[in-house]
N, C-alpha and C. Protein backbone atom coordinates (compact mmCIF):
# COMPACT_ATOMS: atom_id res chain seq x y z
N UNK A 1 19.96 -14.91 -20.43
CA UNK A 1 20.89 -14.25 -21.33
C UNK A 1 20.96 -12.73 -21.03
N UNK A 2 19.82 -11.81 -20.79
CA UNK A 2 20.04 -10.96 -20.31
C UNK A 2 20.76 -10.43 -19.06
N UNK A 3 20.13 -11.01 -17.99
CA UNK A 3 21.62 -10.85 -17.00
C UNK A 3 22.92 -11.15 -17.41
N UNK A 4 23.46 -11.81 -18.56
CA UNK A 4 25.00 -11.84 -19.02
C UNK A 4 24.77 -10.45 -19.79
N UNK A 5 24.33 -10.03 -20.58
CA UNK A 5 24.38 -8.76 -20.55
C UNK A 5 24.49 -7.61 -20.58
N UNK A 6 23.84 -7.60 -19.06
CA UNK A 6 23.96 -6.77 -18.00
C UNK A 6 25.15 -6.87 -17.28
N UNK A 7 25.44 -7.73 -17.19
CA UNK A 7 27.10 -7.53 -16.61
C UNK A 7 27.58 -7.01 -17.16
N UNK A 8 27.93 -7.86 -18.63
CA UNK A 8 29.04 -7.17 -19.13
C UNK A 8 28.76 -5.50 -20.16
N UNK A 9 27.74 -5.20 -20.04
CA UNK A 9 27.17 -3.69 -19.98
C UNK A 9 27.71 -3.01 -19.06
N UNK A 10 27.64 -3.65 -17.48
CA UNK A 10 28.31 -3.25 -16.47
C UNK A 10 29.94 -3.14 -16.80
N UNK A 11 30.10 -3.56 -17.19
CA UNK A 11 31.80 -3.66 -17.44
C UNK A 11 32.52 -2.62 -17.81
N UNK A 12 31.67 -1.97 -19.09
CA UNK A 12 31.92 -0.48 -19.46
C UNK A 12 32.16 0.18 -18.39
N UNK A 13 33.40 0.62 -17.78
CA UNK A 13 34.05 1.56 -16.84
C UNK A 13 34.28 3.21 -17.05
N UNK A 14 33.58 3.69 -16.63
CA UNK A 14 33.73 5.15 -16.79
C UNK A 14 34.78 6.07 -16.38
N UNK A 15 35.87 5.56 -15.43
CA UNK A 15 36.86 6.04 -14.59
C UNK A 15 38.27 5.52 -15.54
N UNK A 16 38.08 4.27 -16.43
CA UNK A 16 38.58 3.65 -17.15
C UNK A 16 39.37 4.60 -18.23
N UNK A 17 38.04 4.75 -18.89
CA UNK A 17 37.52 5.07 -20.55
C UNK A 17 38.28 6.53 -20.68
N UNK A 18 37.66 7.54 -19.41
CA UNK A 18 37.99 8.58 -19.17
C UNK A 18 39.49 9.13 -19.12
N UNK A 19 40.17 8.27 -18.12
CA UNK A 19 41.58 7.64 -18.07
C UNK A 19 42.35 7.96 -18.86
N UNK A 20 42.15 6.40 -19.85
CA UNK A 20 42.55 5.89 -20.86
C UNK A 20 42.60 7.36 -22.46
N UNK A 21 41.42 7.69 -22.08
CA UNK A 21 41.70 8.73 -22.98
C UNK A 21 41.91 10.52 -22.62
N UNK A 22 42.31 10.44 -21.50
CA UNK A 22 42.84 12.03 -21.07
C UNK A 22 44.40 11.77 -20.62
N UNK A 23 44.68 10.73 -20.32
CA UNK A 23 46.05 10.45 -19.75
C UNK A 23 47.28 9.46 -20.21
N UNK A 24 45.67 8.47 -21.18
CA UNK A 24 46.92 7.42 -21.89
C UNK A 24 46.99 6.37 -20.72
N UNK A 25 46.65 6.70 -19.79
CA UNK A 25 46.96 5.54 -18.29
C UNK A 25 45.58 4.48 -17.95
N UNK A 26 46.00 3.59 -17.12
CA UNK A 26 44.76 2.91 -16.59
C UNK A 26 44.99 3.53 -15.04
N UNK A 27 43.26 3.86 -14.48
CA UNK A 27 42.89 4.17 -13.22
C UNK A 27 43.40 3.37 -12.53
N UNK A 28 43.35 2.35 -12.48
CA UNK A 28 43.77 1.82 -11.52
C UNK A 28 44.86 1.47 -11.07
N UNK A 29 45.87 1.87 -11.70
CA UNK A 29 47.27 2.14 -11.47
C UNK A 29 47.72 3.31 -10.79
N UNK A 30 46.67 4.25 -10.51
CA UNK A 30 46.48 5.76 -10.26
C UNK A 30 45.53 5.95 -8.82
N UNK A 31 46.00 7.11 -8.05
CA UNK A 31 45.69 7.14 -7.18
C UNK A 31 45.06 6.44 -6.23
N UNK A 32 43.98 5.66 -5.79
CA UNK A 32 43.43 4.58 -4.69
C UNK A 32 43.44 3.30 -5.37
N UNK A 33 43.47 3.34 -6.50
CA UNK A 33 43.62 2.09 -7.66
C UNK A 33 41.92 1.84 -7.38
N UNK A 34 41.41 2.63 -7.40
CA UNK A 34 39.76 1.74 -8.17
C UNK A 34 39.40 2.63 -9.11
N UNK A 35 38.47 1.89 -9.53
CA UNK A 35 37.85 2.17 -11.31
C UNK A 35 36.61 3.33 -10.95
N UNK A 36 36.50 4.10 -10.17
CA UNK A 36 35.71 4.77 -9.41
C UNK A 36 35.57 6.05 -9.96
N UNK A 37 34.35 6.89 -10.28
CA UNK A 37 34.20 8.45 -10.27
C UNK A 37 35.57 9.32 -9.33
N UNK A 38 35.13 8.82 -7.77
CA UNK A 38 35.68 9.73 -6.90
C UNK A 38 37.13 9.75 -7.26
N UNK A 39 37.78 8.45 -7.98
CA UNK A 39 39.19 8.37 -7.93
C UNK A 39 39.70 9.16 -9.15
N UNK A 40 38.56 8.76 -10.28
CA UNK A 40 38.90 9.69 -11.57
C UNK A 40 38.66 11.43 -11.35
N UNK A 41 38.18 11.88 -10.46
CA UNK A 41 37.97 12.86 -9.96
C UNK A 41 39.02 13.38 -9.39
N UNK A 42 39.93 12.77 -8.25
CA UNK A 42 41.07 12.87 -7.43
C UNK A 42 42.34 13.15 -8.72
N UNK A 43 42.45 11.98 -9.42
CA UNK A 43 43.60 12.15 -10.29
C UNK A 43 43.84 13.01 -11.26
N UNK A 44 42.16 13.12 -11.99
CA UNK A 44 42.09 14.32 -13.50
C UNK A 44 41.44 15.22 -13.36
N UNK A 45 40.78 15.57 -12.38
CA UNK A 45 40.12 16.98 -11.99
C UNK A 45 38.49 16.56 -12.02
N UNK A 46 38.06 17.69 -11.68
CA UNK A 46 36.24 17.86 -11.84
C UNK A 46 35.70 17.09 -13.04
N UNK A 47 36.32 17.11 -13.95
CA UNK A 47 35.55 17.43 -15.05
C UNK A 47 35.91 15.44 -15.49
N UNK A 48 36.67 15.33 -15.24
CA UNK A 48 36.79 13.81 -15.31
C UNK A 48 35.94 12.93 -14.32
N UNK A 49 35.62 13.92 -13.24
CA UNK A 49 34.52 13.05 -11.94
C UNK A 49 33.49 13.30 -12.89
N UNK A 50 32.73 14.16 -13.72
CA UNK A 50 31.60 14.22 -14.27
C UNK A 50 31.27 13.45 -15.19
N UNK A 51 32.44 13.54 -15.92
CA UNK A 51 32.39 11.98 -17.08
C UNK A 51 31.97 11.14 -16.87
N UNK A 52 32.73 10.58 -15.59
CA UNK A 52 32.77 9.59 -15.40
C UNK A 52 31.59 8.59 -14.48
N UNK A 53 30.84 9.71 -14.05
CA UNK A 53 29.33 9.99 -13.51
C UNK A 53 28.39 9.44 -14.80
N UNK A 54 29.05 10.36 -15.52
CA UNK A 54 27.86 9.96 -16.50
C UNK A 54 27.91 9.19 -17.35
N UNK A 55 28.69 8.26 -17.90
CA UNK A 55 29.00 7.07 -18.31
C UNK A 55 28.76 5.84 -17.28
N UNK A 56 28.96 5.61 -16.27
CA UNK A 56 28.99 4.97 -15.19
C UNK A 56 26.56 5.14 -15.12
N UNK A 57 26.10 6.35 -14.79
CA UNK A 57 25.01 6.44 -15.07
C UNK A 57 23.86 5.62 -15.93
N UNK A 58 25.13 6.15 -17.42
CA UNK A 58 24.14 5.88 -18.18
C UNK A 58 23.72 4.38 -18.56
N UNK A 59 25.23 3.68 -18.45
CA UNK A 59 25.34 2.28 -18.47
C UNK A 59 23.86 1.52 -17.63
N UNK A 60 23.89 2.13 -16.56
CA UNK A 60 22.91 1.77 -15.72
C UNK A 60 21.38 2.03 -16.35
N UNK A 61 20.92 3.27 -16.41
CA UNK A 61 19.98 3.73 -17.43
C UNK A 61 19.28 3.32 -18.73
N UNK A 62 20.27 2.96 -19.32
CA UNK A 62 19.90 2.58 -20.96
C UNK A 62 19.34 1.28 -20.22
N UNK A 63 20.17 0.37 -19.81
CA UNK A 63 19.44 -1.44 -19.75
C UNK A 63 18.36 -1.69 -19.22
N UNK A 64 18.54 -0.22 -18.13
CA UNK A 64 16.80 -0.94 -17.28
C UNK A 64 15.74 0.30 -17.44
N UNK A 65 15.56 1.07 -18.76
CA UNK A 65 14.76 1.50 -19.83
C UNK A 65 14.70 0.77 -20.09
N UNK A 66 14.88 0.13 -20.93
CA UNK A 66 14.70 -1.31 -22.08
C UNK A 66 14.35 -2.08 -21.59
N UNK A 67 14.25 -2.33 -20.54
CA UNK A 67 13.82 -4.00 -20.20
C UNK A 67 12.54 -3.10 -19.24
N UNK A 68 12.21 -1.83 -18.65
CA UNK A 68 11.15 -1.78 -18.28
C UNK A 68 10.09 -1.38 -19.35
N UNK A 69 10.70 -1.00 -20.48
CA UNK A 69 10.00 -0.49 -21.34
C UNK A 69 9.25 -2.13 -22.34
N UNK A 70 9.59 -3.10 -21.99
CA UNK A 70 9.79 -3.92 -22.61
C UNK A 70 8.64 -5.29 -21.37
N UNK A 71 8.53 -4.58 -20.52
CA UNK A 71 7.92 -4.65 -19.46
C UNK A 71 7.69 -5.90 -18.79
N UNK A 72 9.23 -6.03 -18.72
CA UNK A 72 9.95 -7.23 -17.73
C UNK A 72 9.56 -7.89 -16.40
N UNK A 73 9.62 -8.62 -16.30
CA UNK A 73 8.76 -9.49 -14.78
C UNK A 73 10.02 -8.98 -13.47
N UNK A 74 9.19 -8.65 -12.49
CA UNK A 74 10.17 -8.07 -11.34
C UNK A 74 11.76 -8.53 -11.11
N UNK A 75 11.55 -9.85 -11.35
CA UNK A 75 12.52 -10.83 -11.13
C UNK A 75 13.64 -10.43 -11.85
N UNK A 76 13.85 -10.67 -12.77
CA UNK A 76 14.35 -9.96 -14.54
C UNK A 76 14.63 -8.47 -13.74
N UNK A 77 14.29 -7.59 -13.65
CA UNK A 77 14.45 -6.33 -13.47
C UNK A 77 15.10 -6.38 -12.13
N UNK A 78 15.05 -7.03 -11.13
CA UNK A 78 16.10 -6.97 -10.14
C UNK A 78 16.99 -8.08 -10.10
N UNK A 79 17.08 -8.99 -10.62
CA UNK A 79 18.69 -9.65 -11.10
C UNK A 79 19.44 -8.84 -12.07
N UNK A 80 18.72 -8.30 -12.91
CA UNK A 80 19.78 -7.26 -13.64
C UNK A 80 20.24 -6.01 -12.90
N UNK A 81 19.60 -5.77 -11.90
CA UNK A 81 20.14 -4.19 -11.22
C UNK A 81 21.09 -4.98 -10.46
N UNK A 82 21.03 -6.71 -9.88
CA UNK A 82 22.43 -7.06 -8.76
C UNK A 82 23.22 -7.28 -10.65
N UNK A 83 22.94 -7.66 -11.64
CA UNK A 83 24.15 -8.03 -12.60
C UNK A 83 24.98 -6.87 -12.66
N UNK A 84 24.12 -5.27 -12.89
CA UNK A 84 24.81 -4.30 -13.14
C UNK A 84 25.51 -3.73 -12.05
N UNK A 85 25.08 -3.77 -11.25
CA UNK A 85 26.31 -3.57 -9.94
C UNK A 85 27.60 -4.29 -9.76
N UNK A 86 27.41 -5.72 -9.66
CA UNK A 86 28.10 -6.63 -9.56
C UNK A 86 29.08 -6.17 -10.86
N UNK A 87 28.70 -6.35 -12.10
CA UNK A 87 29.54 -5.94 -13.19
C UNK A 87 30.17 -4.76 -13.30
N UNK A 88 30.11 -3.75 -12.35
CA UNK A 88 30.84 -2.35 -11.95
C UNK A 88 31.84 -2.52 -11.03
N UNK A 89 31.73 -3.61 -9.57
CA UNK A 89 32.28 -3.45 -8.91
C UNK A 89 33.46 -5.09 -9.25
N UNK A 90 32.81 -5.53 -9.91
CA UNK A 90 34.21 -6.51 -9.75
C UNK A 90 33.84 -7.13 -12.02
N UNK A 91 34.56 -6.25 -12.50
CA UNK A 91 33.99 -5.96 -14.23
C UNK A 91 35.56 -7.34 -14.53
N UNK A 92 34.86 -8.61 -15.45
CA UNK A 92 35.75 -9.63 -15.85
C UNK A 92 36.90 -8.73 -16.68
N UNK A 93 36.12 -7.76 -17.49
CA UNK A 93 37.23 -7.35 -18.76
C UNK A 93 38.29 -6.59 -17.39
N UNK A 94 38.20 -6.36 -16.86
CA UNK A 94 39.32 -5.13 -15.64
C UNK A 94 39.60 -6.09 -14.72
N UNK A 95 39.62 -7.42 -15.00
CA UNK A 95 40.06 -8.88 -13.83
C UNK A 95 39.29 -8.51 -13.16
N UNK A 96 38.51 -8.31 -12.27
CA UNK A 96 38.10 -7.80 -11.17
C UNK A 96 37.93 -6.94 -10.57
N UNK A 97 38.56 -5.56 -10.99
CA UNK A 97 38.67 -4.12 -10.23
C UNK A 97 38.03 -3.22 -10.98
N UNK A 98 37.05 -2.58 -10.23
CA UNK A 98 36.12 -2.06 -11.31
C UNK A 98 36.01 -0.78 -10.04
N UNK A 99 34.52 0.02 -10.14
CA UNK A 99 34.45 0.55 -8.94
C UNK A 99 33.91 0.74 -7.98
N UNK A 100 33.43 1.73 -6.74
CA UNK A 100 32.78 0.38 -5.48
C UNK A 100 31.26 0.58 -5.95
N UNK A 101 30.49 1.24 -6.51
CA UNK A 101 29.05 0.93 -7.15
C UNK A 101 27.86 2.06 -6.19
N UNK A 102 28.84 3.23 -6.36
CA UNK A 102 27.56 4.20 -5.44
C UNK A 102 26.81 4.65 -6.84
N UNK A 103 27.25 4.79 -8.14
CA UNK A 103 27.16 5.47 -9.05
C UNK A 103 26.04 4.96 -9.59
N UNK A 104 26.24 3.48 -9.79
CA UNK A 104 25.68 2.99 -10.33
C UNK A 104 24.27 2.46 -9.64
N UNK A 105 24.74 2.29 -8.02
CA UNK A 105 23.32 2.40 -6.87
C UNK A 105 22.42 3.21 -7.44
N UNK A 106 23.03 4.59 -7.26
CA UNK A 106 22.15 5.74 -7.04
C UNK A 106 21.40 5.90 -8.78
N UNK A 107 21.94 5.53 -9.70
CA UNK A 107 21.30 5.41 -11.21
C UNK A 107 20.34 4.56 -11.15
N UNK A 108 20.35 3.04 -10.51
CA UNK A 108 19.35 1.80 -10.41
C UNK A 108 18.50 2.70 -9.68
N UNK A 109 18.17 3.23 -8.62
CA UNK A 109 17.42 3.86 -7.39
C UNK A 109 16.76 5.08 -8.62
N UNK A 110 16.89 5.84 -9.42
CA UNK A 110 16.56 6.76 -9.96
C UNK A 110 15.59 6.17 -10.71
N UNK A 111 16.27 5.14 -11.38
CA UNK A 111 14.90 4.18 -12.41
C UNK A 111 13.89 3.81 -11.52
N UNK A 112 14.44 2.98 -10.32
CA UNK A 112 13.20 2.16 -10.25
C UNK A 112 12.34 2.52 -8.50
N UNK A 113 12.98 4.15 -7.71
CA UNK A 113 12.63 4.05 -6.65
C UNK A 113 12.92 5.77 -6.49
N UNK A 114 12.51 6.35 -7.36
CA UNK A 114 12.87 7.94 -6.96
C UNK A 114 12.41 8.75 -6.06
N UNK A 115 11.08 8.13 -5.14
CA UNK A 115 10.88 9.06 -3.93
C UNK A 115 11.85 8.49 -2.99
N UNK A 116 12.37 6.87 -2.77
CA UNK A 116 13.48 6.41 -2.31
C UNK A 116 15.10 7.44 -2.32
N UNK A 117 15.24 7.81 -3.63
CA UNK A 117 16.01 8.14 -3.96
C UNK A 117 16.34 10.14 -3.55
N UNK A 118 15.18 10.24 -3.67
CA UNK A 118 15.09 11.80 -3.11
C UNK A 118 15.35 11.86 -1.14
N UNK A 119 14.36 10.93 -0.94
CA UNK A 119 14.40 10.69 0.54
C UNK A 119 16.05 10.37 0.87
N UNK A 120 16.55 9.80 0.53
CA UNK A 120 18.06 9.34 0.55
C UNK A 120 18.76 10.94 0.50
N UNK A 121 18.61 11.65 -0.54
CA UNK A 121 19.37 12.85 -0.81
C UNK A 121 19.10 14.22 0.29
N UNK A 122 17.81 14.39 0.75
CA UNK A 122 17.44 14.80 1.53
C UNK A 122 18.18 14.36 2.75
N UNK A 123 18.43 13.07 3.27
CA UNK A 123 19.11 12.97 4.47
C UNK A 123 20.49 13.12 4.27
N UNK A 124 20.92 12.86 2.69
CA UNK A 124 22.57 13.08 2.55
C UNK A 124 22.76 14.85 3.03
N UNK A 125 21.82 15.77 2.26
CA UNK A 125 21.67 16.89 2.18
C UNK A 125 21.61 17.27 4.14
N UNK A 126 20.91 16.81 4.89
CA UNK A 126 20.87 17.43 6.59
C UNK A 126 22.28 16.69 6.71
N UNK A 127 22.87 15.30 6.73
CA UNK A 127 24.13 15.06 7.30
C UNK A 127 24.89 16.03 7.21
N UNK A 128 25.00 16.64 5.76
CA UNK A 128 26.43 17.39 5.58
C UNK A 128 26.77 18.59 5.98
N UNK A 129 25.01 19.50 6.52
CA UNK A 129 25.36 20.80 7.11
C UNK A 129 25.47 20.39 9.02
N UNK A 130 24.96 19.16 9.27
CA UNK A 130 25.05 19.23 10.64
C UNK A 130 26.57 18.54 11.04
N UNK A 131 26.33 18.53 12.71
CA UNK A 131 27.99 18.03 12.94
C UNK A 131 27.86 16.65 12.83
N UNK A 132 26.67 15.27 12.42
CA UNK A 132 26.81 14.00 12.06
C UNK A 132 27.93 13.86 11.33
N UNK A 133 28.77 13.08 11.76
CA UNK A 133 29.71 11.93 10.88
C UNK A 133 28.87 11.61 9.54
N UNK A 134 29.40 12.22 8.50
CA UNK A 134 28.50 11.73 6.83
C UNK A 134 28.27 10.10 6.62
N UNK A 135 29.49 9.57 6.86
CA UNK A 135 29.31 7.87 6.74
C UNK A 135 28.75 7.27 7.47
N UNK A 136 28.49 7.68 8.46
CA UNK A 136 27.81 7.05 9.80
C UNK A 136 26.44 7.09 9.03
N UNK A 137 25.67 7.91 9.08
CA UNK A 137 24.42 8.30 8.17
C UNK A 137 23.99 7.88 7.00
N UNK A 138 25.46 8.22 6.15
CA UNK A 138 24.94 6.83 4.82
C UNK A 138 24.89 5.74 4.27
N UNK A 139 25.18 5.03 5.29
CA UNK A 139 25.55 3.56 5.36
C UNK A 139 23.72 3.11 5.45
N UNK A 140 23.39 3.96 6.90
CA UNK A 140 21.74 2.73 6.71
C UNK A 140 20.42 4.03 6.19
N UNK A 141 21.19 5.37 5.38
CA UNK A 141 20.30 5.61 4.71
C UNK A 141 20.36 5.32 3.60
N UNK A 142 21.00 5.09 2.85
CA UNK A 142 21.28 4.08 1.59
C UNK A 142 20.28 2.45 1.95
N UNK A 143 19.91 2.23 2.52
CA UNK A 143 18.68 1.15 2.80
C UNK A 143 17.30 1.47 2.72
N UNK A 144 17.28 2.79 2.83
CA UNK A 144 15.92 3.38 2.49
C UNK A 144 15.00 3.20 1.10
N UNK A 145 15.86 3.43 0.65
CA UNK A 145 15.23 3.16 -1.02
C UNK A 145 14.67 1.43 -1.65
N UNK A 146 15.76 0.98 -1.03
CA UNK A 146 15.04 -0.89 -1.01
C UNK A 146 13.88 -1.02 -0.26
N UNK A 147 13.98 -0.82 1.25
CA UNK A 147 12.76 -0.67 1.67
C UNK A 147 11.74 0.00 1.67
N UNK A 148 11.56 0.95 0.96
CA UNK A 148 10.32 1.55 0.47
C UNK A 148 9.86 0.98 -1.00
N UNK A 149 10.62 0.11 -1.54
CA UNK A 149 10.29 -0.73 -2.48
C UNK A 149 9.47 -1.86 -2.21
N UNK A 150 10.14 -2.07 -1.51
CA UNK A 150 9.39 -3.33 -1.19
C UNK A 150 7.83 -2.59 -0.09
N UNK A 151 8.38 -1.82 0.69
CA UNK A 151 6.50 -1.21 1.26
C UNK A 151 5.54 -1.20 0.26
N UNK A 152 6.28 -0.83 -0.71
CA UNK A 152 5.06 -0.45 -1.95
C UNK A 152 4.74 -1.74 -2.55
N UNK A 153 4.87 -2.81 -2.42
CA UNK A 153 4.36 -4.40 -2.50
C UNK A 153 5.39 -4.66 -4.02
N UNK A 154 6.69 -4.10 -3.83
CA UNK A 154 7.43 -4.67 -5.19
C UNK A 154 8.72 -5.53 -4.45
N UNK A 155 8.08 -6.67 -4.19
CA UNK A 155 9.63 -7.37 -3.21
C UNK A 155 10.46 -7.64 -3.75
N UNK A 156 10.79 -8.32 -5.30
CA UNK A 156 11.74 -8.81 -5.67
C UNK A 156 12.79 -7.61 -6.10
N UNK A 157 12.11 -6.50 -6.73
CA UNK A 157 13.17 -5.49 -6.88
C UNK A 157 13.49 -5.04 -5.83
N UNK A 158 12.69 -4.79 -4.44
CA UNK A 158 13.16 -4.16 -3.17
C UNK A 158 14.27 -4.65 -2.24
N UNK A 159 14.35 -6.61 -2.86
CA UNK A 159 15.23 -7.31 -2.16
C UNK A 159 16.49 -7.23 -3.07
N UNK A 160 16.16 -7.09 -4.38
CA UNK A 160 17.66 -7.20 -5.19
C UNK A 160 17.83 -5.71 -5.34
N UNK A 161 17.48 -4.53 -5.00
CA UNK A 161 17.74 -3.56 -4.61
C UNK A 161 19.05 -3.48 -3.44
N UNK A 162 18.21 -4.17 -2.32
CA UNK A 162 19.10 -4.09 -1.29
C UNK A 162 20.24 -5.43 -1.54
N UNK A 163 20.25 -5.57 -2.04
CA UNK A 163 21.35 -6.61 -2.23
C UNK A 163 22.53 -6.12 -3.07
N UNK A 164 21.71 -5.01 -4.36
CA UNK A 164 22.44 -4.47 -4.77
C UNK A 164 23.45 -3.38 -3.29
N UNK A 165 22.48 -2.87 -2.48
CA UNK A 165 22.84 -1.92 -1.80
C UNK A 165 24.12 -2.69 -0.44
N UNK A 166 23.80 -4.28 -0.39
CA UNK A 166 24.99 -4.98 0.17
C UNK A 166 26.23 -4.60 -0.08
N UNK A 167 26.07 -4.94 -1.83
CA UNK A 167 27.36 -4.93 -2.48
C UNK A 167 27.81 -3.57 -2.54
N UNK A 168 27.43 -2.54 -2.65
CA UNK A 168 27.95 -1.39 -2.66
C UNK A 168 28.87 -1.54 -0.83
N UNK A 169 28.47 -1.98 -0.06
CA UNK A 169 28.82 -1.54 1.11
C UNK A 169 29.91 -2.42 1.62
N UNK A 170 29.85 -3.85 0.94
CA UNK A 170 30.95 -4.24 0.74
C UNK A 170 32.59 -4.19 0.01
N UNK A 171 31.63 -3.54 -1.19
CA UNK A 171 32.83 -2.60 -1.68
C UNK A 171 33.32 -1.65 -0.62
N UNK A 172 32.77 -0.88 -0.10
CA UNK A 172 33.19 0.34 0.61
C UNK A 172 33.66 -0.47 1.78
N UNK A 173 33.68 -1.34 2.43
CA UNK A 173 34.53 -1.62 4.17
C UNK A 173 35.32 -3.43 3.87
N UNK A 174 35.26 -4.06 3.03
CA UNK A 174 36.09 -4.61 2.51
C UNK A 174 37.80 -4.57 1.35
N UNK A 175 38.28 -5.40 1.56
CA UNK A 175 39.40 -4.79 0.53
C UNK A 175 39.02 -5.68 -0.17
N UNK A 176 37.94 -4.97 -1.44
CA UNK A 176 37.75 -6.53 -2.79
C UNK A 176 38.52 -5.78 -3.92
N UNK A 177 39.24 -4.98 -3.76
CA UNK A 177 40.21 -4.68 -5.42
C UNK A 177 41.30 -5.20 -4.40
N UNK A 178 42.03 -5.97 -5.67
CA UNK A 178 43.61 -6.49 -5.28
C UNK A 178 44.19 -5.71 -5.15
N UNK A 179 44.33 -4.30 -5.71
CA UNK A 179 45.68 -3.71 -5.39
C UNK A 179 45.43 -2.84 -4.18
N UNK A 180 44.32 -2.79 -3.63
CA UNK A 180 44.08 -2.01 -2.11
C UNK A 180 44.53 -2.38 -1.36
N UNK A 181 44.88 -1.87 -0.26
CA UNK A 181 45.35 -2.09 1.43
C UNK A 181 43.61 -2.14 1.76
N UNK A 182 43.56 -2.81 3.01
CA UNK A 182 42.37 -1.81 3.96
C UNK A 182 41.93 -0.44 4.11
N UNK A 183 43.25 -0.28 4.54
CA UNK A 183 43.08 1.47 4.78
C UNK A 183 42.47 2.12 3.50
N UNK A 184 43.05 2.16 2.42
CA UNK A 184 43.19 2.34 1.52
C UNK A 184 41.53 2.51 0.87
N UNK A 185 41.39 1.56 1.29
CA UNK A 185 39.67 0.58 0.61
C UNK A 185 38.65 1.83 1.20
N UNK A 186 38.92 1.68 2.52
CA UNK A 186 37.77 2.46 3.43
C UNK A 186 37.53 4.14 3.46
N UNK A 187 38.58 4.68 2.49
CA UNK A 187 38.70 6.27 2.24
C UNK A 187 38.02 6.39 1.54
């Protein structure tokens, strides 16, 4: 019952909500059409990417407090980090189009893997002053944080970590929102 949820916890859209109440519009009718920070960012300015950060965050935050505080068996704690992803990037209440789930990655990774998560920022941080291609770089440093989960002898969250970290990447080089092109998907 908890992984249902967690989905639909996930569902709460921050790019949505934000939207819906600065513009009267749905995101996804709006600029790249996903339910995404970066897109609510593109269309309503800074201050709507921050919102929408932090709603998108917290969603993530509050559930897996509670269930670690509550001091949940590994299993439980990493089927709910793939429910809450999964429920961001493809949310039933939004048919399917939700957004691609870096937000909500990088919130799961803060709870349950923060030297992961620093180590990750640190290499985001050298990509962006050197001449590396940024995406090239964060594609398999975004894997770092699962696998240092699991080094530290926690496999089930380290594997539904990275599973979570699949789905983020499938979001990003697949077209899984209907109203995307390819092209479109991969910006």
């Amino acid at each position: 019952m908890w992984i249902v949820i967690c989905y639909f916890i996930a569902n709460i859209n921050g790019a949505y909500m934000v939207t819906k109440w600065q513009k009267g519009a749905d995101i996804r009718t709006l600029g790249s059409g996903t339910g995404g920070a970066r897109n609510a960012g593109r269309v309503l300015g800074k201050p709507a990417f921050v919102w929408t950060v932090v709603i998108d965050a917290l969603k993530i935050i509050l559930p897996l407090s509670l269930i670690l505080y509550l001091s949940a068996s590994p299993i439980i704690v990493g089927i709910s980090v793939i429910a809450l992803i999964t429920g961001h990037i493809w949310p039933l209440l939004l048919k399917g189009s939700g957004g691609k789930g870096i937000v909500v990655y990088l919130a799961a990774l803060l709870m349950l893997e923060l030297l992961g998560l620093l180590l990750f920022g640190l290499i985001a941080f050298i990509a962006s002053i050197t001449p590396m291609p940024f995406s090239k770089v964060m594609i398999p440093a975004m894997a770092i944080p699962p696998l240092m989960t699991i080094w530290q002898g926690d496999l089930w969250v380290g594997l539904c970590l990275g599973i979570g970290y699949c789905l983020v990447v499938i979001a990003h080089t697949l077209p899984v929102h209907p109203r995307l092109s390819i092209k479109e998907e991969q910006i």
